[in-house]
C-alpha atoms as a PDB file:
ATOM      1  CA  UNK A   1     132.539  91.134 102.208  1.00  0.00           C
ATOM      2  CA  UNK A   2     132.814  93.732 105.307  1.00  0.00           C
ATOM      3  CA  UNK A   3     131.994  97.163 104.156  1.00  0.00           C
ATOM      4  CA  UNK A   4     130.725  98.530 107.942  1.00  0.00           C
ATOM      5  CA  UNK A   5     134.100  98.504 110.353  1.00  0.00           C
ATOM      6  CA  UNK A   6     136.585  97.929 107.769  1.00  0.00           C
ATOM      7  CA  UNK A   7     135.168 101.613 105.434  1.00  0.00           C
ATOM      8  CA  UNK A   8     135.850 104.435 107.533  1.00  0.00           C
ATOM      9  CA  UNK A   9     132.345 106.198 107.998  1.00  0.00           C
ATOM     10  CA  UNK A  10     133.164 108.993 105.643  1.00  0.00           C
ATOM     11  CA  UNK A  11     134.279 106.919 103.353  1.00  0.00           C
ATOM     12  CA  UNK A  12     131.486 104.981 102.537  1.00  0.00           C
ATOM     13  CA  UNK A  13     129.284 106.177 100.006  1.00  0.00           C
ATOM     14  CA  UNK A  14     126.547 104.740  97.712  1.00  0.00           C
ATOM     15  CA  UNK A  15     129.224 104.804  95.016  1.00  0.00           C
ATOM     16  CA  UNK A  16     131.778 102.701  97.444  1.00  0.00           C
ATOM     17  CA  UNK A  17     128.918 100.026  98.079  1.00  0.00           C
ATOM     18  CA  UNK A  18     128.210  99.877  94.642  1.00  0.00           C
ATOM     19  CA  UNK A  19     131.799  98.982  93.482  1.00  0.00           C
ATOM     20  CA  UNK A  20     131.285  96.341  96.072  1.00  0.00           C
ATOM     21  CA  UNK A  21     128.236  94.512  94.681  1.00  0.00           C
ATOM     22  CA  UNK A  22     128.863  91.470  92.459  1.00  0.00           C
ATOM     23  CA  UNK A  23     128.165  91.032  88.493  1.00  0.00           C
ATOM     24  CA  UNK A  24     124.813  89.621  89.925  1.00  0.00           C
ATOM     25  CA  UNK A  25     123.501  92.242  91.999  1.00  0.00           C
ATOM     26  CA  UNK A  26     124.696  95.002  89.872  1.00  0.00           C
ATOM     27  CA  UNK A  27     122.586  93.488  86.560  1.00  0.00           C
ATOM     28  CA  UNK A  28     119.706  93.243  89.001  1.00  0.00           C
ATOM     29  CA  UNK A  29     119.881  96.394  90.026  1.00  0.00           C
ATOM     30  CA  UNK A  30     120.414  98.004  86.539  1.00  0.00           C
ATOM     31  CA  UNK A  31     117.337  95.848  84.968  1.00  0.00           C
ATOM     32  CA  UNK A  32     114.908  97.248  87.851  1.00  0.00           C
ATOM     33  CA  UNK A  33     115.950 100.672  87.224  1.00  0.00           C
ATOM     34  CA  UNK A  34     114.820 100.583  83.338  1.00  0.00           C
ATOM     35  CA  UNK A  35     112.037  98.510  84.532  1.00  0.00           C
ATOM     36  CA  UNK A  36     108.890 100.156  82.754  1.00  0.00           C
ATOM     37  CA  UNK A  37     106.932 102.671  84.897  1.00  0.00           C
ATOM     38  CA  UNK A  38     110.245 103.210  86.787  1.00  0.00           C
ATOM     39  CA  UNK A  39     111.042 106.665  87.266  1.00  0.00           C
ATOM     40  CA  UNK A  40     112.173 108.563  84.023  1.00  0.00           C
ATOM     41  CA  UNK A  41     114.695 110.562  85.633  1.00  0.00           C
ATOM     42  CA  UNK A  42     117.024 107.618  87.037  1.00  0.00           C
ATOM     43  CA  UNK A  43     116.789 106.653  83.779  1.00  0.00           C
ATOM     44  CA  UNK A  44     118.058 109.630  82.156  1.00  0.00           C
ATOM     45  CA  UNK A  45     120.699 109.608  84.551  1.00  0.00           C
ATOM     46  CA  UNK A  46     121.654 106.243  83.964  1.00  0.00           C
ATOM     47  CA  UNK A  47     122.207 106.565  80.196  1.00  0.00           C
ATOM     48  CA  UNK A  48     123.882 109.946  80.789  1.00  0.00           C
ATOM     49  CA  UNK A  49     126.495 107.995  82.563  1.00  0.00           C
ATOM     50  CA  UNK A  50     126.761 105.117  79.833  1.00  0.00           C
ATOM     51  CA  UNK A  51     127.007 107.995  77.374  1.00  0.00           C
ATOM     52  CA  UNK A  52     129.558 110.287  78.962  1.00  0.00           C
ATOM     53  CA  UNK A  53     131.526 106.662  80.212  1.00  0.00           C
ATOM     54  CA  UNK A  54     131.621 105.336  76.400  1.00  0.00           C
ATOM     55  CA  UNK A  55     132.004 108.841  74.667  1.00  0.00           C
ATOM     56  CA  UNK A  56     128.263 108.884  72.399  1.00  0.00           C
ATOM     57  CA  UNK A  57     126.038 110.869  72.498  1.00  0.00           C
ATOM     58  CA  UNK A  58     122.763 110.354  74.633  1.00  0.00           C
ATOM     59  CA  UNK A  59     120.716 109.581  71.667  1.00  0.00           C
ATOM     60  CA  UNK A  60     122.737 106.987  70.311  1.00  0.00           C
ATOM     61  CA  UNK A  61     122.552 105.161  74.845  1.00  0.00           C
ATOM     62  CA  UNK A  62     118.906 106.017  74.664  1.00  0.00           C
ATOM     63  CA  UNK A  63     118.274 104.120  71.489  1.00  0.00           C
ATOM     64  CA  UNK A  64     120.445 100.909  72.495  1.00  0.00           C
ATOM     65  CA  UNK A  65     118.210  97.598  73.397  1.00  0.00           C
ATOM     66  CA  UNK A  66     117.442  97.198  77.121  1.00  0.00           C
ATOM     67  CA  UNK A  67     120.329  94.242  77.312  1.00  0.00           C
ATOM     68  CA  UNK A  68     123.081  96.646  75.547  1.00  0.00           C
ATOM     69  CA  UNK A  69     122.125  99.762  78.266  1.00  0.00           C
ATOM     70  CA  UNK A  70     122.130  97.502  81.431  1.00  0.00           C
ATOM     71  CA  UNK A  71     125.466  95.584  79.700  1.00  0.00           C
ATOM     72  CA  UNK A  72     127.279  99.016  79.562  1.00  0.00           C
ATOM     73  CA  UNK A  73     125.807 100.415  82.835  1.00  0.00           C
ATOM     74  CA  UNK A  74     127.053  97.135  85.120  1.00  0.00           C
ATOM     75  CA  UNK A  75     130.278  96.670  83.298  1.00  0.00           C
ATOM     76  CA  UNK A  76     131.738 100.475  82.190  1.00  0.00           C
ATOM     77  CA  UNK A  77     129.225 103.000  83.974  1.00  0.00           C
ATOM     78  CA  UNK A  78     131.249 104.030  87.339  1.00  0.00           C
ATOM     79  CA  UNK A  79     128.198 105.475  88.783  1.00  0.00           C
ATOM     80  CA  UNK A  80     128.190 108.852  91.134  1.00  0.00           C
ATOM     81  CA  UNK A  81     126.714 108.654  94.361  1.00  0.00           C
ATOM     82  CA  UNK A  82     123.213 109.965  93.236  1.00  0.00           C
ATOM     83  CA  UNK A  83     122.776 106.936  90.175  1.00  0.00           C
ATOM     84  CA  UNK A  84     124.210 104.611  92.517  1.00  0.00           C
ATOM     85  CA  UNK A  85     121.827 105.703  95.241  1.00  0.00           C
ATOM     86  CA  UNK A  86     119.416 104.894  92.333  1.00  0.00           C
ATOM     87  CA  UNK A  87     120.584 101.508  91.790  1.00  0.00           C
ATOM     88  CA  UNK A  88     120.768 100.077  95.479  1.00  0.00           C
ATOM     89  CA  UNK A  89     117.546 101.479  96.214  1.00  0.00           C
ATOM     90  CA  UNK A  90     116.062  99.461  93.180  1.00  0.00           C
ATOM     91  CA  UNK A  91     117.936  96.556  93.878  1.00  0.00           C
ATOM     92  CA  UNK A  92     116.876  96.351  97.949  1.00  0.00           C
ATOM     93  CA  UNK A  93     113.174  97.026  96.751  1.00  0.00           C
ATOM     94  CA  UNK A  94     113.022  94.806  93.576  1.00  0.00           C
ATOM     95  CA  UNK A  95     114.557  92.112  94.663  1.00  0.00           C
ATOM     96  CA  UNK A  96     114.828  91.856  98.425  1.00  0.00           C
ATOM     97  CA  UNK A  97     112.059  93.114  99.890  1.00  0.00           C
ATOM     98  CA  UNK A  98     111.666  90.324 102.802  1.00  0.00           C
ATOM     99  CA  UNK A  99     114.928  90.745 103.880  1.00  0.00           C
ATOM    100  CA  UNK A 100     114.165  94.687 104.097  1.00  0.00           C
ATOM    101  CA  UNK A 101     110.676  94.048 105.919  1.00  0.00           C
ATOM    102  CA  UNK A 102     112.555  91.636 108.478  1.00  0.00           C
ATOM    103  CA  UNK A 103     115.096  94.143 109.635  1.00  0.00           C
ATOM    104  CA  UNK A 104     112.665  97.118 110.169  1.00  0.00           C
ATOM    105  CA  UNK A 105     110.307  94.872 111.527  1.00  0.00           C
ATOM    106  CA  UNK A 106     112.737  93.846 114.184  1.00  0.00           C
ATOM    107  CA  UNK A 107     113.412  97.190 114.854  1.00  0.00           C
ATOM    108  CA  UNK A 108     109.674  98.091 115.031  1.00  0.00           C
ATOM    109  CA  UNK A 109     109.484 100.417 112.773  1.00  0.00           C
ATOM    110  CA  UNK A 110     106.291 100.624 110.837  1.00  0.00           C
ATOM    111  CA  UNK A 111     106.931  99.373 107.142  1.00  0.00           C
ATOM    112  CA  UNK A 112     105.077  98.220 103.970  1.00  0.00           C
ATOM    113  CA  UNK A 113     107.208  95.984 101.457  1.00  0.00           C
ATOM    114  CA  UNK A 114     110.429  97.100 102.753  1.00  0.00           C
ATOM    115  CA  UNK A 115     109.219 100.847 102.707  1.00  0.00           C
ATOM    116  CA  UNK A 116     109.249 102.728 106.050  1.00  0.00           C
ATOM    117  CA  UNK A 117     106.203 104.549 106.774  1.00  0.00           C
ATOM    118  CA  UNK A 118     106.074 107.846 105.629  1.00  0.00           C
ATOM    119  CA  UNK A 119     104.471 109.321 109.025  1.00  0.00           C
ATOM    120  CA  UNK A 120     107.781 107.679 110.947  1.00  0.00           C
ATOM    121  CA  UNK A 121     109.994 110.270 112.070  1.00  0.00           C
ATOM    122  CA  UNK A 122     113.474 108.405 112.508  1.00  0.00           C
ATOM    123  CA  UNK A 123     115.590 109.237 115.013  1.00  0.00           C
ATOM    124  CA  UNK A 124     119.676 107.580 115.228  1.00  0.00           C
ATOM    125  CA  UNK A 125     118.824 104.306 116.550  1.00  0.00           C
ATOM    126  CA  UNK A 126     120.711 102.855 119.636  1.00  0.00           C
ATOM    127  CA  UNK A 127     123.992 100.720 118.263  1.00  0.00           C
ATOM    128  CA  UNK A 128     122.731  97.732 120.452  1.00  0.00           C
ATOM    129  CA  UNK A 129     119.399  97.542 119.415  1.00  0.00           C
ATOM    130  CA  UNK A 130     120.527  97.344 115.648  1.00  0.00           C
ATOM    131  CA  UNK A 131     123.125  94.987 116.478  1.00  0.00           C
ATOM    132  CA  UNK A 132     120.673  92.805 117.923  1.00  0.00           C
ATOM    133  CA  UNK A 133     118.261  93.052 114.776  1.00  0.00           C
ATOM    134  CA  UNK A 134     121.381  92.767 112.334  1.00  0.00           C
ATOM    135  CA  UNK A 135     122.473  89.814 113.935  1.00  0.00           C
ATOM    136  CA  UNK A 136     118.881  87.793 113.366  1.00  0.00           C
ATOM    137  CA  UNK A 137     118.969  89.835 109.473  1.00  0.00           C
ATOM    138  CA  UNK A 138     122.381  87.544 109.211  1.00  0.00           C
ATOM    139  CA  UNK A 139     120.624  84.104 110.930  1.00  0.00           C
ATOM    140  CA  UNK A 140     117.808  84.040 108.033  1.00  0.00           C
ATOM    141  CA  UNK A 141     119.297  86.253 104.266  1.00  0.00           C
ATOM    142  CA  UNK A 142     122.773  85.272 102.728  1.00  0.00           C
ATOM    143  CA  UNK A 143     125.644  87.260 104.663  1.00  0.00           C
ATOM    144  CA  UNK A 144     126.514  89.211 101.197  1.00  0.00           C
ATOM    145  CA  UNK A 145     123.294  91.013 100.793  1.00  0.00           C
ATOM    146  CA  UNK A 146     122.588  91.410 104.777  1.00  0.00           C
ATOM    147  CA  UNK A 147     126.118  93.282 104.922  1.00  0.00           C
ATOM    148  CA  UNK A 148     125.508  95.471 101.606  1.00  0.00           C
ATOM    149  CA  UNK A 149     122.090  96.228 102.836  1.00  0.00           C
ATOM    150  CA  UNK A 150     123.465  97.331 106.288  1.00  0.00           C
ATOM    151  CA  UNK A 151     125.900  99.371 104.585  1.00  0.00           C
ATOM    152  CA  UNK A 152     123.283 101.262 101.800  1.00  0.00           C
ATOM    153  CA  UNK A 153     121.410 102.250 104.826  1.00  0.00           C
ATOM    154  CA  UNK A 154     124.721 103.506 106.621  1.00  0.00           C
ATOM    155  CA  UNK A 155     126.078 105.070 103.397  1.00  0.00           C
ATOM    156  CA  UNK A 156     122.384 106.585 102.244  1.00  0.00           C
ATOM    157  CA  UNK A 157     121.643 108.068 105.757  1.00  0.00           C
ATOM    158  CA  UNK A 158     124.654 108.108 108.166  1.00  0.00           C
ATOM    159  CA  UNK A 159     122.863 110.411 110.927  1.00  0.00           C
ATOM    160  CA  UNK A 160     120.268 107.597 111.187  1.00  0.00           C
ATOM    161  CA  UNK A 161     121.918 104.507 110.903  1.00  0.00           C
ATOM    162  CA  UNK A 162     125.557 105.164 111.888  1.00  0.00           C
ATOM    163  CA  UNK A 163     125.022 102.626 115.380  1.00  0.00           C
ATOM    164  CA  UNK A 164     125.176  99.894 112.470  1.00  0.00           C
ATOM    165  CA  UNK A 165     128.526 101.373 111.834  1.00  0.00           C
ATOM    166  CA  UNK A 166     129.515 100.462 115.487  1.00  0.00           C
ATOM    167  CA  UNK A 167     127.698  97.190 115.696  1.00  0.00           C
ATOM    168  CA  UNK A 168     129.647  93.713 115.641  1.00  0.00           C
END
């Protein structure tokens, strides 16, 4: 899969990456975001998608089982940007924080778990130097989730990381 060159930059949105991610990634995803002490408002907006996607009402999605909501959310739920924002951001930071640590720490840029410090004031990066760290991202994570990584981070924050955009 080749999201960054083949999307035009405008183009590619959270909700765009999402329709990319595979049955795998997109149950992941959904299960971290009604993970408990996960934040009550993703949540919300997650079964206000089921509900609105499967016509009931938002009591009947809030009382479904755990399975049934994450079911509906991966399989009928085509989420807006904002919920699918949501759901990468879970996904990347429940599941693959290493690969997340590895790329900023190859850009050195102060991180914990993934999780860019928040006294770093980012700047657009130069196009080479995040070719370069892509490139080693690719040489040690599986090329599906380097290249839907690289293009959450495009798609979440284009001013930033639009060089990844240009990058081989």
């Amino acid at each position: 899969m080749q999201l960054l060159g083949t999307v035009p930059l405008e183009k590619l949105t959270p909700a765009r990456v999402w329709s990319e991610l595979d049955q795998e990634s997109r149950t992941l995803a959904a299960r971290s975001l009604y993970a408990p002490g996960e934040d009550k408002a993703n949540r919300e907006e997650a079964n206000l998608a089921i509900a609105s996607a499967l016509r009931f009402r938002i009591q009947a999605v809030r009382q479904l089982p755990l399975e049934k909501r994450v079911h509906y959310l991966v399989r009928a739920v085509r989420p807006s940007d904002s919920l699918a924002s949501s759901l990468l951001t879970k996904l990347h930071l429940g599941h693959r924080t290493a690969m997340l640590g590895a790329f900023l720490d190859s850009l050195e840029i102060p991180q914990e778990n993934g999780i860019i410090d928040e006294n770093v004031d980012l700047e657009p990066l130069d196009a080479t130097k995040l070719a370069g760290a892509a490139s080693r991202l690719r040489e040690g994570f599986p090329g599906d989730e380097v290249e839907i990584y690289l293009a959450t981070l495009v798609a979440m924050d284009p001013e930033i990381w639009e060089g990844l955009a240009e990058a081989p």
